[in-house]
PDB file of N, CA and C in Angstrom:
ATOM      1  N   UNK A   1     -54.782 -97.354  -9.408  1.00  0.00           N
ATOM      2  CA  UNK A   1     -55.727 -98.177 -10.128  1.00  0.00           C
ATOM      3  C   UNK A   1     -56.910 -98.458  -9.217  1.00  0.00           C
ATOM      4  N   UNK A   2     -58.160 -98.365  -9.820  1.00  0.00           N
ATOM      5  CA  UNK A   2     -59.532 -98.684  -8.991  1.00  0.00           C
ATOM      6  C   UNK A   2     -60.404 -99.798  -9.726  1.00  0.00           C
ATOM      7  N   UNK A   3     -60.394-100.715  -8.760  1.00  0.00           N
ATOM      8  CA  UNK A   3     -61.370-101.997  -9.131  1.00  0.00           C
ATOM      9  C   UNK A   3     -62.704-101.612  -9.411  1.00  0.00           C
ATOM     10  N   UNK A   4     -63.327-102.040 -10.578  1.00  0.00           N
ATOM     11  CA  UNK A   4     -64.816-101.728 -11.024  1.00  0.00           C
ATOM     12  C   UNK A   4     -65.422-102.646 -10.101  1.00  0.00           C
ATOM     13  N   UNK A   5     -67.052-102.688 -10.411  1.00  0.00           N
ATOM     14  CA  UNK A   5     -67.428-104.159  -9.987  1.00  0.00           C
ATOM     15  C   UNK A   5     -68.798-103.731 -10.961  1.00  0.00           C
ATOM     16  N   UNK A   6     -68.705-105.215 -11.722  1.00  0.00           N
ATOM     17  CA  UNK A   6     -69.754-105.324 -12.777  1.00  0.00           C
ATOM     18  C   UNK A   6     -71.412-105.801 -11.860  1.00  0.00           C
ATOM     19  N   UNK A   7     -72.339-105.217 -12.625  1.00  0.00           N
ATOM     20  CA  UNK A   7     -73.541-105.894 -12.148  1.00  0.00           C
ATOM     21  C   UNK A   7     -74.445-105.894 -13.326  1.00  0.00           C
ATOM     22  N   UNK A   8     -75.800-106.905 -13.139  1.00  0.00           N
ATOM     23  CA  UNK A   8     -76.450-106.800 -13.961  1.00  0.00           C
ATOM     24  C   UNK A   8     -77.519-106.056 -13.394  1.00  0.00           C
ATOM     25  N   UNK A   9     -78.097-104.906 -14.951  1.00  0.00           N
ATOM     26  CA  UNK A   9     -79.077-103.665 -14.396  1.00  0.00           C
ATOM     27  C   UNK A   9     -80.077-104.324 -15.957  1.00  0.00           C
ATOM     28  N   UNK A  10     -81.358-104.989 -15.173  1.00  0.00           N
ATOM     29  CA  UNK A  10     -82.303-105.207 -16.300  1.00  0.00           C
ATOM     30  C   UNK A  10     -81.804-106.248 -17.350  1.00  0.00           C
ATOM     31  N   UNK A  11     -81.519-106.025 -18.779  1.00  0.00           N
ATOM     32  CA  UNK A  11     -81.045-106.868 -18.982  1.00  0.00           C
ATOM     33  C   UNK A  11     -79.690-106.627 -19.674  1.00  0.00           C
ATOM     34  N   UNK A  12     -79.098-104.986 -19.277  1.00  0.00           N
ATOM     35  CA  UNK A  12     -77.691-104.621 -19.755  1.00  0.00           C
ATOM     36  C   UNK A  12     -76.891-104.791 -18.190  1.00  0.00           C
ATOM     37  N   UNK A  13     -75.473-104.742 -18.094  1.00  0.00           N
ATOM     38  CA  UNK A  13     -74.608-104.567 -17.572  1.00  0.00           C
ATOM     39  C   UNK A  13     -73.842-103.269 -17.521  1.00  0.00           C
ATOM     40  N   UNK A  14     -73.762-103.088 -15.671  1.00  0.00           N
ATOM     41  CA  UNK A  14     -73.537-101.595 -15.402  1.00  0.00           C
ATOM     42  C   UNK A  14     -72.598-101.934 -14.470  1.00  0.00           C
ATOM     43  N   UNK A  15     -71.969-100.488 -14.455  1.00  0.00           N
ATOM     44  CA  UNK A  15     -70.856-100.347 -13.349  1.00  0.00           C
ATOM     45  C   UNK A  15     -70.956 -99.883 -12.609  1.00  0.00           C
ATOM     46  N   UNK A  16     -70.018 -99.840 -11.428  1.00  0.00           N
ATOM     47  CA  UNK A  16     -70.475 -99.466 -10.375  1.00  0.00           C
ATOM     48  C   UNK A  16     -69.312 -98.636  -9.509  1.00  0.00           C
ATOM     49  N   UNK A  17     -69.529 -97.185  -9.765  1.00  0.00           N
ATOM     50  CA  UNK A  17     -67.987 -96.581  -9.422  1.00  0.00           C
ATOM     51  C   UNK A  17     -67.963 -95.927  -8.219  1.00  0.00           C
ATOM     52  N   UNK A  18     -66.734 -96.278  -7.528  1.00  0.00           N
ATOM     53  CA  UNK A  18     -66.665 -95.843  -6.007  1.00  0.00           C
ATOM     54  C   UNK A  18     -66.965 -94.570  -5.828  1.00  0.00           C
ATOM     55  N   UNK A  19     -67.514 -93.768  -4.659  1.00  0.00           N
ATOM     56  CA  UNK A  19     -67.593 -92.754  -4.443  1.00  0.00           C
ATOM     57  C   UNK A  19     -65.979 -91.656  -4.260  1.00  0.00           C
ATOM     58  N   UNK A  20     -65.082 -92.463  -4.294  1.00  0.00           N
ATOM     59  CA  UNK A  20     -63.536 -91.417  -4.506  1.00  0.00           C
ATOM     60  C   UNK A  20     -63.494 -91.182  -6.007  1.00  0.00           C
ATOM     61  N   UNK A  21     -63.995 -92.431  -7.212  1.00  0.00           N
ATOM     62  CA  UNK A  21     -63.889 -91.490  -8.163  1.00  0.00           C
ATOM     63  C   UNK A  21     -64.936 -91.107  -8.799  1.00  0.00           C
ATOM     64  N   UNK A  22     -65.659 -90.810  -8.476  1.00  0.00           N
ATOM     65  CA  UNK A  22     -66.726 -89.833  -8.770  1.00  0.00           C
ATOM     66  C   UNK A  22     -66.959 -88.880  -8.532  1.00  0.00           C
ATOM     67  N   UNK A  23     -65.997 -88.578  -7.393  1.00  0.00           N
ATOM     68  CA  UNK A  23     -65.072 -87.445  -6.533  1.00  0.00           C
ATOM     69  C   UNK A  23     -64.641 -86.647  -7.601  1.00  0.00           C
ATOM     70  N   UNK A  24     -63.158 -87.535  -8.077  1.00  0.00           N
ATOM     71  CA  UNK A  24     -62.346 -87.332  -8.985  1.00  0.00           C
ATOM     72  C   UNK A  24     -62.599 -86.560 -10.558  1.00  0.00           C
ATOM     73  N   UNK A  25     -63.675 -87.192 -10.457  1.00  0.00           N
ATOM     74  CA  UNK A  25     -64.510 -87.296 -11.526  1.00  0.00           C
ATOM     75  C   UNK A  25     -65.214 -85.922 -11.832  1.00  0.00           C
ATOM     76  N   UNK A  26     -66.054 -85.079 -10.733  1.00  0.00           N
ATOM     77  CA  UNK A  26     -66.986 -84.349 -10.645  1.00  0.00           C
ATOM     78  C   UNK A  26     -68.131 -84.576 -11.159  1.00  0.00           C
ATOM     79  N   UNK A  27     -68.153 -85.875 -10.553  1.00  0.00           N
ATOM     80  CA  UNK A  27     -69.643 -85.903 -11.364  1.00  0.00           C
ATOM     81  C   UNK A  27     -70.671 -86.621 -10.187  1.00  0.00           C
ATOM     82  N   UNK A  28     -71.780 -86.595 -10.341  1.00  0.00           N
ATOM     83  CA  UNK A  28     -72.619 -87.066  -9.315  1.00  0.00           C
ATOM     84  C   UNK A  28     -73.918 -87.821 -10.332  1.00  0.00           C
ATOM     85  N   UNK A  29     -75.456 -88.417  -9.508  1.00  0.00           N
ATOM     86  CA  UNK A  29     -75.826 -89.334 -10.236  1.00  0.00           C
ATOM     87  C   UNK A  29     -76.706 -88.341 -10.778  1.00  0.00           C
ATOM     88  N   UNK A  30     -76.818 -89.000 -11.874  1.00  0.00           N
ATOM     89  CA  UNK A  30     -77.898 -88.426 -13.235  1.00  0.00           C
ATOM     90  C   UNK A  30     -76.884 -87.391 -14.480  1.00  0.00           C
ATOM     91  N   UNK A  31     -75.687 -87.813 -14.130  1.00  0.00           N
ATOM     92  CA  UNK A  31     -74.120 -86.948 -14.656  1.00  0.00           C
ATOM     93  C   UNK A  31     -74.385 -88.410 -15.839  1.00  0.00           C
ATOM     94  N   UNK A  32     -73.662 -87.461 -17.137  1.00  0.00           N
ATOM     95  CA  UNK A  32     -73.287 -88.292 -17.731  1.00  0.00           C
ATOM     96  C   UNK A  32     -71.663 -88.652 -17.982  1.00  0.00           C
ATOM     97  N   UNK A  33     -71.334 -89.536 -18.398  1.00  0.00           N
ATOM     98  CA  UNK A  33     -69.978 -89.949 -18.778  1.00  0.00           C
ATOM     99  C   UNK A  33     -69.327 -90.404 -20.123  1.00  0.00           C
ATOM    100  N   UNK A  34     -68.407 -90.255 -20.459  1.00  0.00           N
ATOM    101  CA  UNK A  34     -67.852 -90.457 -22.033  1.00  0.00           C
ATOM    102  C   UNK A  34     -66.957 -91.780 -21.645  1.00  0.00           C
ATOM    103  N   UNK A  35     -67.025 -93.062 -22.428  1.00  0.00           N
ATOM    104  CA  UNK A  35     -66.004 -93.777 -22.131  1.00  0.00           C
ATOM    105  C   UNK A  35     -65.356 -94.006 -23.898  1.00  0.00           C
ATOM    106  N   UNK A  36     -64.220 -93.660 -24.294  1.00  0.00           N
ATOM    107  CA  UNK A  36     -63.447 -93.089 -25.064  1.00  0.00           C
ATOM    108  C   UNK A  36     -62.163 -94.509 -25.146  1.00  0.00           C
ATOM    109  N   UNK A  37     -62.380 -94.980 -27.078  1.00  0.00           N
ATOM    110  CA  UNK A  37     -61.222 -95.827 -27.526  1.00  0.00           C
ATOM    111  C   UNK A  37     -60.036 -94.970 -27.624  1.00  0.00           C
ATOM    112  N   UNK A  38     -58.500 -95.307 -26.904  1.00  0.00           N
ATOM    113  CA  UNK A  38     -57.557 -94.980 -27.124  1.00  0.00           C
ATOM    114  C   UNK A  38     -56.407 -96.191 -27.689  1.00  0.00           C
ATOM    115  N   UNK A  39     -55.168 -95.325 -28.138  1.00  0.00           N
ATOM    116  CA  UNK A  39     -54.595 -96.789 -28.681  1.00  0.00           C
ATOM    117  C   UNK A  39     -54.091 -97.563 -27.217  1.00  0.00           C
ATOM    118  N   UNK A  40     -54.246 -96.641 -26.298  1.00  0.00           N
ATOM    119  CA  UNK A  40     -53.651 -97.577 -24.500  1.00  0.00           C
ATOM    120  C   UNK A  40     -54.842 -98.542 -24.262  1.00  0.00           C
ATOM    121  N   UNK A  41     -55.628 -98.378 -24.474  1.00  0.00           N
ATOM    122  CA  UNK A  41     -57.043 -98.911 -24.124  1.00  0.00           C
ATOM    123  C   UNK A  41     -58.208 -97.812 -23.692  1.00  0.00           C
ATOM    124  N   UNK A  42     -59.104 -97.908 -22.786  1.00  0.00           N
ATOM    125  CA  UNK A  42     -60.012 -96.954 -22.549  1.00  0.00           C
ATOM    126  C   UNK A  42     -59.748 -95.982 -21.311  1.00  0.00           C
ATOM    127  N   UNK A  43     -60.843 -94.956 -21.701  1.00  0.00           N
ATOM    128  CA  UNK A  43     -60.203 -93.857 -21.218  1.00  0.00           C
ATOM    129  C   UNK A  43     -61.612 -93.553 -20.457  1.00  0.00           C
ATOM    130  N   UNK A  44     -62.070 -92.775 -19.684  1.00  0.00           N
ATOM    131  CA  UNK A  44     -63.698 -92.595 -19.161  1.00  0.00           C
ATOM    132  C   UNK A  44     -63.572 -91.079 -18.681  1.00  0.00           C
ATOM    133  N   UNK A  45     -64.114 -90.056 -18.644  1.00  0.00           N
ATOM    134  CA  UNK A  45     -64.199 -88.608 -18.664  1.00  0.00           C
ATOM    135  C   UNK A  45     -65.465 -88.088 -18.476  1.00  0.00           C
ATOM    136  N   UNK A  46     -65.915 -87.256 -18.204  1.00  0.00           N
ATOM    137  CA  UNK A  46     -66.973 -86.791 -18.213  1.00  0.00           C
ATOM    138  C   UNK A  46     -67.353 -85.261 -19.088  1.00  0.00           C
ATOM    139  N   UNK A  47     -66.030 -85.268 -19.445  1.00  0.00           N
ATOM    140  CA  UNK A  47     -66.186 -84.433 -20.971  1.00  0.00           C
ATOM    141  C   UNK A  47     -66.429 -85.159 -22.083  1.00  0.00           C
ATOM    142  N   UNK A  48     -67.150 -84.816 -22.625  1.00  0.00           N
ATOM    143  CA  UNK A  48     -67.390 -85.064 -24.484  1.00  0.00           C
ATOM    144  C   UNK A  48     -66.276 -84.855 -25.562  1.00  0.00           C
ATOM    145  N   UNK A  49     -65.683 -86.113 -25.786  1.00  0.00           N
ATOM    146  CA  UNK A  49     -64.461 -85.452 -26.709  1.00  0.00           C
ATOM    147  C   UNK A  49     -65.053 -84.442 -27.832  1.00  0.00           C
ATOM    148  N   UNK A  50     -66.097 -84.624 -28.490  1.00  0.00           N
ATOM    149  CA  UNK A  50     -66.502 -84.479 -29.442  1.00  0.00           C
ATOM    150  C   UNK A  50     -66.978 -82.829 -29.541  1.00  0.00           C
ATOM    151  N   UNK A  51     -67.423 -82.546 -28.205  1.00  0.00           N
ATOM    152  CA  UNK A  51     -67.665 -81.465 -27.930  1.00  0.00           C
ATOM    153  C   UNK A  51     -66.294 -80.279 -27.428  1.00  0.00           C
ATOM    154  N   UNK A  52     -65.248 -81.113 -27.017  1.00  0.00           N
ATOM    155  CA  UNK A  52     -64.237 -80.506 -26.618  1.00  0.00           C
ATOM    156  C   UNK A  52     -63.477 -79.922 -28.393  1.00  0.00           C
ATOM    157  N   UNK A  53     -63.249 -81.066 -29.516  1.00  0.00           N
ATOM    158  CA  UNK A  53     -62.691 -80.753 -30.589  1.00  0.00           C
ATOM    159  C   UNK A  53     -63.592 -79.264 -30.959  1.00  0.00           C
ATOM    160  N   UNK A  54     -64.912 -79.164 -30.783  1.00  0.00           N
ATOM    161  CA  UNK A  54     -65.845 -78.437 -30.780  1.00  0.00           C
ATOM    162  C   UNK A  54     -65.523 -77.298 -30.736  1.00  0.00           C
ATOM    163  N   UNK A  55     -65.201 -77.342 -29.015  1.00  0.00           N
ATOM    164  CA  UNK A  55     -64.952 -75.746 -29.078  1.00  0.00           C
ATOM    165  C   UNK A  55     -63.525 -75.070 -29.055  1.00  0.00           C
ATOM    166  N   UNK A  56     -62.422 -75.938 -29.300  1.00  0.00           N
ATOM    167  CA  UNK A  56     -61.576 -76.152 -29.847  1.00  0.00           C
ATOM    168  C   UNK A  56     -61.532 -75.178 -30.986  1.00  0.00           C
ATOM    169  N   UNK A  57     -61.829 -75.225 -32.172  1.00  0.00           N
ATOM    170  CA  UNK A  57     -62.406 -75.019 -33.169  1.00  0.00           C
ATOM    171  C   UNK A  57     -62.949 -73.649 -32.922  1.00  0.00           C
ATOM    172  N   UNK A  58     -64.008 -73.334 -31.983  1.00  0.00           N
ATOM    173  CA  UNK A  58     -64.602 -72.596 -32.010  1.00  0.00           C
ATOM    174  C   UNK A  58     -63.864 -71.216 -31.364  1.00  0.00           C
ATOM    175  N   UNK A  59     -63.141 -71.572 -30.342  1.00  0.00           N
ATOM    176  CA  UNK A  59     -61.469 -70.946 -29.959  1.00  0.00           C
ATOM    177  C   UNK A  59     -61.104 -69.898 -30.821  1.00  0.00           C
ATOM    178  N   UNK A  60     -60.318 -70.917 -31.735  1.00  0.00           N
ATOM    179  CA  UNK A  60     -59.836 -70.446 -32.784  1.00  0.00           C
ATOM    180  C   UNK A  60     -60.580 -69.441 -33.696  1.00  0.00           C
ATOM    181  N   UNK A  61     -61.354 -69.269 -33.974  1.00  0.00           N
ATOM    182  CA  UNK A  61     -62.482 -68.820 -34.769  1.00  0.00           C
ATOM    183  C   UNK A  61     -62.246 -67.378 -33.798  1.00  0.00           C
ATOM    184  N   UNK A  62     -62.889 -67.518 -33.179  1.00  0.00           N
ATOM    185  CA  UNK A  62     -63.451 -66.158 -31.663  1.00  0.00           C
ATOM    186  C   UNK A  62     -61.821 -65.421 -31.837  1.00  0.00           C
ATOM    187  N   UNK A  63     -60.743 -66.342 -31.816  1.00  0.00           N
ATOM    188  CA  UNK A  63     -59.935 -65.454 -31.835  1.00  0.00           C
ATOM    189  C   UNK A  63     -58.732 -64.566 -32.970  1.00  0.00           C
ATOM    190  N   UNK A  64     -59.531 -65.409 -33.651  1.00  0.00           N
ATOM    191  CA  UNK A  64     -59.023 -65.131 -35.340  1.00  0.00           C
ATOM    192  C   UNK A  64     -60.157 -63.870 -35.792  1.00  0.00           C
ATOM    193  N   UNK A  65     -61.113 -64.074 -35.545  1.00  0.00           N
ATOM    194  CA  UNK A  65     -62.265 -63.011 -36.217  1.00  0.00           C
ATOM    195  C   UNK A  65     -62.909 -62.120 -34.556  1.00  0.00           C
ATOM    196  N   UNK A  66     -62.409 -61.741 -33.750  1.00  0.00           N
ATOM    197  CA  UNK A  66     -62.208 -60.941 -32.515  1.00  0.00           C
ATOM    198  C   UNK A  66     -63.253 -59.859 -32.987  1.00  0.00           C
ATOM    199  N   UNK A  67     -62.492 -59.246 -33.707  1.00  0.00           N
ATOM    200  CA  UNK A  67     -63.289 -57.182 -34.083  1.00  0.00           C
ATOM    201  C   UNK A  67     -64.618 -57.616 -34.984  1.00  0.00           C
ATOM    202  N   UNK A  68     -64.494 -58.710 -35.896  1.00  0.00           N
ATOM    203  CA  UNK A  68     -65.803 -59.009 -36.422  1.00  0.00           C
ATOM    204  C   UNK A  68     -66.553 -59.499 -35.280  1.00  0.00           C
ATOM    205  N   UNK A  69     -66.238 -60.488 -33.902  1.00  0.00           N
ATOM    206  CA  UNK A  69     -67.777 -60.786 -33.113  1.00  0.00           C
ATOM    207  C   UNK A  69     -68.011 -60.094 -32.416  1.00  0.00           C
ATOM    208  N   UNK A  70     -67.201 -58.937 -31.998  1.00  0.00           N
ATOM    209  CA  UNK A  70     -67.531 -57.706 -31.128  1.00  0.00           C
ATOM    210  C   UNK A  70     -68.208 -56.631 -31.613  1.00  0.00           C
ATOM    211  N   UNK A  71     -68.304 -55.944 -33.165  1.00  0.00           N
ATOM    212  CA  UNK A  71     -68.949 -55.384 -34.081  1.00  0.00           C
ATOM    213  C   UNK A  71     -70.467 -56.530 -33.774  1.00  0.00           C
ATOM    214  N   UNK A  72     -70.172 -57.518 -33.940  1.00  0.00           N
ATOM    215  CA  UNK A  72     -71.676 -58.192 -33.982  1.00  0.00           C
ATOM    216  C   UNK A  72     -72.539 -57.952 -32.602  1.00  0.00           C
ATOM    217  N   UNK A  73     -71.575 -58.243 -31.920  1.00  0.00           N
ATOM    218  CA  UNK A  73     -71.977 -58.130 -30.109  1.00  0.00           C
ATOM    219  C   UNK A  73     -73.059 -56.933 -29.957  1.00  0.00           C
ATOM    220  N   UNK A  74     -71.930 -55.528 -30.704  1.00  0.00           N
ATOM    221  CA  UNK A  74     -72.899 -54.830 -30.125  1.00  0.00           C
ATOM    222  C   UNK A  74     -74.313 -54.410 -30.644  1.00  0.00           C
TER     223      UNK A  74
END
């Protein structure tokens, strides 16, 4: 577990995350971050769920219709 520490930035409130998890994280500054409702509570990532269901989806597709995007390819 890693202690946040809240501050005020202007007139919103920001966090302030240690350099081990940002490590963890892969992310560095000007990175964006996803912080994500779960039924445990919150979750913070630097993937896009939204984009992950995405290509998810898109997976499936590429590998269901294979000889049709390779006919297209060429």
């Amino acid at each position: 577990m890693q202690a946040l520490k809240l501050m005020t930035i202007g007139n919103s409130t920001g966090v302030v995350l240690p350099k081990e998890v940002t490590a963890k994280l892969k992310v560095e500054k000007g990175d964006s971050i996803f912080l994500t409702e779960t039924p445990d509570g919150y979750k913070l990532t630097p993937y896009s769920p939204e984009f992950e269901t995405q290509m998810t989806a898109a997976r499936k597709i590429m590998k269901k219709r294979r000889n049709a995007l390779r006919e297209l390819a060429k």
